[in-house]
N, C-alpha and C. Protein backbone atom coordinates (compact mmCIF):
# COMPACT_ATOMS: atom_id res chain seq x y z
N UNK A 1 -102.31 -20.62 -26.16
CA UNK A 1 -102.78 -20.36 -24.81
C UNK A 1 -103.57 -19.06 -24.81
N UNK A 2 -104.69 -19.15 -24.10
CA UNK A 2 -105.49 -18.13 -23.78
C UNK A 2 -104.59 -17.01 -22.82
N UNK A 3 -105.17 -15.94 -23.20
CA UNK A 3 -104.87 -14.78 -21.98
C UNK A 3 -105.28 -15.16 -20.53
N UNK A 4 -106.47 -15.61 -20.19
CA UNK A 4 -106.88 -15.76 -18.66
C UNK A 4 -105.62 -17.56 -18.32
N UNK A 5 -105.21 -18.08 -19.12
CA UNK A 5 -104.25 -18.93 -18.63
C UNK A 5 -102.82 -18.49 -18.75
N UNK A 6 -102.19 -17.83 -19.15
CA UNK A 6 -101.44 -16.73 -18.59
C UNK A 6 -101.25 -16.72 -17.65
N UNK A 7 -102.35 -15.34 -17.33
CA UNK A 7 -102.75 -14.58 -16.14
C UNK A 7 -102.91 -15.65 -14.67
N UNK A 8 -102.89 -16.77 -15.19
CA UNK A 8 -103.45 -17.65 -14.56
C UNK A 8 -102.42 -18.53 -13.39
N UNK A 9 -101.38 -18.74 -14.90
CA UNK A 9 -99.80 -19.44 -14.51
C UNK A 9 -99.10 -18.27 -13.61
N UNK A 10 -99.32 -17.29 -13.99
CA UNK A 10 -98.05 -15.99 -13.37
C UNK A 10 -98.86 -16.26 -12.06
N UNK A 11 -100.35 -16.30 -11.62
CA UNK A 11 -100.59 -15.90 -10.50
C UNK A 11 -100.28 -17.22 -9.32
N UNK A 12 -100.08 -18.51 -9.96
CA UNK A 12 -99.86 -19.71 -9.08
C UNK A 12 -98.22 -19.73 -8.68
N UNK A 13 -97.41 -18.71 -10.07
CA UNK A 13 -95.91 -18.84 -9.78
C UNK A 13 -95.73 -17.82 -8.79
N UNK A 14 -96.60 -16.53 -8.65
CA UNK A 14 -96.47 -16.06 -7.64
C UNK A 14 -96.45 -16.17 -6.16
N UNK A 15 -97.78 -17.24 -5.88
CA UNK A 15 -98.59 -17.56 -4.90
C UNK A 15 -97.26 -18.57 -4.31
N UNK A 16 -96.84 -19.53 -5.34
CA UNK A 16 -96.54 -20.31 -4.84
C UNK A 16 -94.64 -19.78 -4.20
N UNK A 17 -94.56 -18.93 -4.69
CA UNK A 17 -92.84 -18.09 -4.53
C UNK A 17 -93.18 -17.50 -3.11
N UNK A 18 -94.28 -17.01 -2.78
CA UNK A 18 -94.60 -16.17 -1.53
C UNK A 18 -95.00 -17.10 -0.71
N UNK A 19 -95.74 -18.36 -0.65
CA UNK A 19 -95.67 -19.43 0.49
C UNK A 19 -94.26 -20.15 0.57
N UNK A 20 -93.32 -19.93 -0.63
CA UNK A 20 -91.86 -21.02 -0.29
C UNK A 20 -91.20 -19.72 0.44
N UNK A 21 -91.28 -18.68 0.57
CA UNK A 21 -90.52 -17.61 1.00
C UNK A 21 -90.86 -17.69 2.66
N UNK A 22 -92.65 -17.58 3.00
CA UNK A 22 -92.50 -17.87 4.00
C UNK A 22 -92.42 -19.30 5.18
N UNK A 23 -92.58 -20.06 4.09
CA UNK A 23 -91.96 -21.63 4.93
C UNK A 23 -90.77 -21.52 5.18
N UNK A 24 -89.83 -21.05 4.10
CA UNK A 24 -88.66 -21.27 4.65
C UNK A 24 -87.96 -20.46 5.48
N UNK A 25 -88.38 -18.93 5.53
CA UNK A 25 -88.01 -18.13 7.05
C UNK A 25 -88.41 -18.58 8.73
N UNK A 26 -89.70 -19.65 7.80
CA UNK A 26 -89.73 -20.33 9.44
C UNK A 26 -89.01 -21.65 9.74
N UNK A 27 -88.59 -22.19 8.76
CA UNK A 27 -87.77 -23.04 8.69
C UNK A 27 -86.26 -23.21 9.44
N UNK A 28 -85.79 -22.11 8.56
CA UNK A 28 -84.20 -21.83 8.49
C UNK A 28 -84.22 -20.56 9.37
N UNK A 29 -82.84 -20.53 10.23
CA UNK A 29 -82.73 -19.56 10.69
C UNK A 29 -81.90 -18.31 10.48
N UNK A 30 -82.67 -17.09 11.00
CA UNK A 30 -82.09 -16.23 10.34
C UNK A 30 -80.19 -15.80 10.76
N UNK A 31 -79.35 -15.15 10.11
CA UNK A 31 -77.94 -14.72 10.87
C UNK A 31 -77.90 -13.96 11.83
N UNK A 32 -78.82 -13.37 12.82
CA UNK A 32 -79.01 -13.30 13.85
C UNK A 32 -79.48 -14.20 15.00
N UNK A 33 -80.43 -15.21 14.31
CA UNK A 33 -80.25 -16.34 15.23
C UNK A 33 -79.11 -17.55 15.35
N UNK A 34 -78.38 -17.28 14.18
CA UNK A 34 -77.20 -18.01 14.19
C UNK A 34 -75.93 -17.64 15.19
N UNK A 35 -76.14 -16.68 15.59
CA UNK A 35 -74.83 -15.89 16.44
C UNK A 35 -74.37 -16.96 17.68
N UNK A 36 -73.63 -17.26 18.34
CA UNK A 36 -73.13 -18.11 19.36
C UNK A 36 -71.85 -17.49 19.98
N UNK A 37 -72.03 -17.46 21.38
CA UNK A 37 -70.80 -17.22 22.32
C UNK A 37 -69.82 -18.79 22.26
N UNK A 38 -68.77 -17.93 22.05
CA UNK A 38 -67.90 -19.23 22.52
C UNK A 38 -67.10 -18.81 23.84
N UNK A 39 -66.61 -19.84 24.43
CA UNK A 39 -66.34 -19.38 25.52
C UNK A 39 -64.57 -19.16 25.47
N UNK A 40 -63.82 -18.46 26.73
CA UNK A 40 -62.39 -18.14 25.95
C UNK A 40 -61.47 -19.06 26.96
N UNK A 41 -60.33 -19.39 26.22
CA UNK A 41 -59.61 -20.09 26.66
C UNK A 41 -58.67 -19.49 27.10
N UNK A 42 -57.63 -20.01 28.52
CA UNK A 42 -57.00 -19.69 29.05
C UNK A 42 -55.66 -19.84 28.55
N UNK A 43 -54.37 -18.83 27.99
CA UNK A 43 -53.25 -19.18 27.28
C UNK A 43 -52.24 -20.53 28.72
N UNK A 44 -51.94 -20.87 27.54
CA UNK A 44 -50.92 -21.92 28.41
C UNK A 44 -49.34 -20.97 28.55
N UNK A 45 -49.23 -21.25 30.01
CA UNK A 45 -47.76 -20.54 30.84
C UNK A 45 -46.46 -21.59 30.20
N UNK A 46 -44.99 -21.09 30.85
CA UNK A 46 -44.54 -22.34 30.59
C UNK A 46 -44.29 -22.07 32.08
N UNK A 47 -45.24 -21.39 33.22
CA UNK A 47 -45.45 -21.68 34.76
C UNK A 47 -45.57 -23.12 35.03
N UNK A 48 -45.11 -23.57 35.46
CA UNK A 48 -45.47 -24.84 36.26
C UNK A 48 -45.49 -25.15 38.01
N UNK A 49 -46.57 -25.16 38.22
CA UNK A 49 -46.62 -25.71 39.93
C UNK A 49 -46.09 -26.58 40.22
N UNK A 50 -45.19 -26.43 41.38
CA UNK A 50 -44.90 -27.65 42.14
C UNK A 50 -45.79 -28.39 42.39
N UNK A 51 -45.75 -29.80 42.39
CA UNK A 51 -46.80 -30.78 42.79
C UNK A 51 -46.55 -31.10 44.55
N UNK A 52 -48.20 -31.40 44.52
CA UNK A 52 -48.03 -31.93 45.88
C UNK A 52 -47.45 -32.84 46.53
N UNK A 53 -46.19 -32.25 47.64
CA UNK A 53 -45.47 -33.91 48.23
C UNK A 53 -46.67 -35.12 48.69
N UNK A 54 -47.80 -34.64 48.89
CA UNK A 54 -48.05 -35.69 49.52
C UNK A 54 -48.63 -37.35 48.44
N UNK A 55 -48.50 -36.84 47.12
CA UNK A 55 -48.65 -37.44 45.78
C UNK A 55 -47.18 -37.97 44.92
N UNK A 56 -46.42 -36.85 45.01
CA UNK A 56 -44.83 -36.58 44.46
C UNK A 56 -43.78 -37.19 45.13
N UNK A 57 -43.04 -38.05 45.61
CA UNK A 57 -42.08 -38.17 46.63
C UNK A 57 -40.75 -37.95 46.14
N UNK A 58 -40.02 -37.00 46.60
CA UNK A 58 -38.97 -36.04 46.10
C UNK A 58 -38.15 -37.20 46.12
N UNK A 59 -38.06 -38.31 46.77
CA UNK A 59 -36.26 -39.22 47.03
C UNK A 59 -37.21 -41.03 46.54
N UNK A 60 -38.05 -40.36 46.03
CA UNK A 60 -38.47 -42.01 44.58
C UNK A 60 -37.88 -42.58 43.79
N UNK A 61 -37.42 -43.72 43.25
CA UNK A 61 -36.62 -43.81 42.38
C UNK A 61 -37.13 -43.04 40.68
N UNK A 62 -36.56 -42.63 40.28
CA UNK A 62 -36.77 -42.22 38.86
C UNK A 62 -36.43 -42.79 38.07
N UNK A 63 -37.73 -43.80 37.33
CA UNK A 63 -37.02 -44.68 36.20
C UNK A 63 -36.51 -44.06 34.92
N UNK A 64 -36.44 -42.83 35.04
CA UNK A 64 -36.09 -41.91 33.55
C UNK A 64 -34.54 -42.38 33.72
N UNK A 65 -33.97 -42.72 34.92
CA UNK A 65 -32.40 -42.39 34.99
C UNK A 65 -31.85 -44.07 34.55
N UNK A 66 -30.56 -43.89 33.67
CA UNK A 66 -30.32 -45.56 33.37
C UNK A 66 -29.65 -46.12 34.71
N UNK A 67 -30.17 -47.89 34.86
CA UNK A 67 -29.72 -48.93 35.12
C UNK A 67 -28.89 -49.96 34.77
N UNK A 68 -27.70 -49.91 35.13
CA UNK A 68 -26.67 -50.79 35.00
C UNK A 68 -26.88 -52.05 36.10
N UNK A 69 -27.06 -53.87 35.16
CA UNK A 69 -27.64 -54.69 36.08
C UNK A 69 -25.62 -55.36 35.38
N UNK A 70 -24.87 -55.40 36.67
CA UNK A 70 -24.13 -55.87 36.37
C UNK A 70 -22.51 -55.64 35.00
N UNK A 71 -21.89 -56.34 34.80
CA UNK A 71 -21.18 -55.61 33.64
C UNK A 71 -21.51 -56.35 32.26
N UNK A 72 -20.94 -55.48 31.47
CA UNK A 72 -21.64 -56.27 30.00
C UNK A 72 -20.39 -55.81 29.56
N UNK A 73 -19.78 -56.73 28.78
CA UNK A 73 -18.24 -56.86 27.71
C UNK A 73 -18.88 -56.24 27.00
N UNK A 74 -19.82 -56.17 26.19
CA UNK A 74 -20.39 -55.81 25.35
C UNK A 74 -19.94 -54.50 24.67
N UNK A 75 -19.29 -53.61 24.08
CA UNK A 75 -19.39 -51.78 23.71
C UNK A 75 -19.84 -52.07 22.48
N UNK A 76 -20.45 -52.27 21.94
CA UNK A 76 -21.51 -52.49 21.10
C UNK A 76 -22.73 -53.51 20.94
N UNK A 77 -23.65 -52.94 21.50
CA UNK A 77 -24.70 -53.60 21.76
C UNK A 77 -25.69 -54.16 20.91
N UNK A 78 -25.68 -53.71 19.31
CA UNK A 78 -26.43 -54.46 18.11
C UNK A 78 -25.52 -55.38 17.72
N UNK A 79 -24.43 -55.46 17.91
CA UNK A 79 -23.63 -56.19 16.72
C UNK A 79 -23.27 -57.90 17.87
N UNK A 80 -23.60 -58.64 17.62
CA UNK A 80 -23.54 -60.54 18.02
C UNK A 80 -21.97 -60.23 18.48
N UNK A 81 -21.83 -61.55 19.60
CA UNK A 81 -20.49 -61.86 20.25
C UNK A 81 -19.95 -63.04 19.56
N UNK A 82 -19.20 -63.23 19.20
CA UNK A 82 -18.55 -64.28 18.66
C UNK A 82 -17.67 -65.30 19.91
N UNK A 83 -17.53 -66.58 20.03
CA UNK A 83 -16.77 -67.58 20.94
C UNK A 83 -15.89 -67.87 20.24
């Protein structure tokens, strides 16, 4: 290889390092444009509001509580009855 092709290669590896440098600053953004607010969350109480009667009815039945339909011989309830 000649000297002026050299001189030639270094100057296209240059050229071409200084146009990828500035494509990609316009490209990509910088860590100052990356910055973002997040917004803050409110801690959870173990406060709880009364709910509104007019939604709530204090004397409702509550199906959380058990129902007895009748009697059952039964005191064990997985295990079969035998006749």
């Amino acid at each position: 290889m000649k000297r002026q092709d050299i001189a030639l290669i270094g100057f296209v590896i240059f050229f071409s390092a200084v146009i990828s440098l500035i494509i990609s600053n316009a490209i990509f953004a910088s860590p100052k444009k990356r910055q973002q607010q997040a917004s803050t969350v409110q801690p959870i109480t173990t406060d709880f509001p009364t709910p509104d009667p007019h939604y709530f009815n204090q004397s409702a039945y509550d199906p959380t509580q058990p129902l007895d339909i009748g009697q059952n011989g039964n005191t064990d309830p997985f295990k079969s009855i035998s006749h």
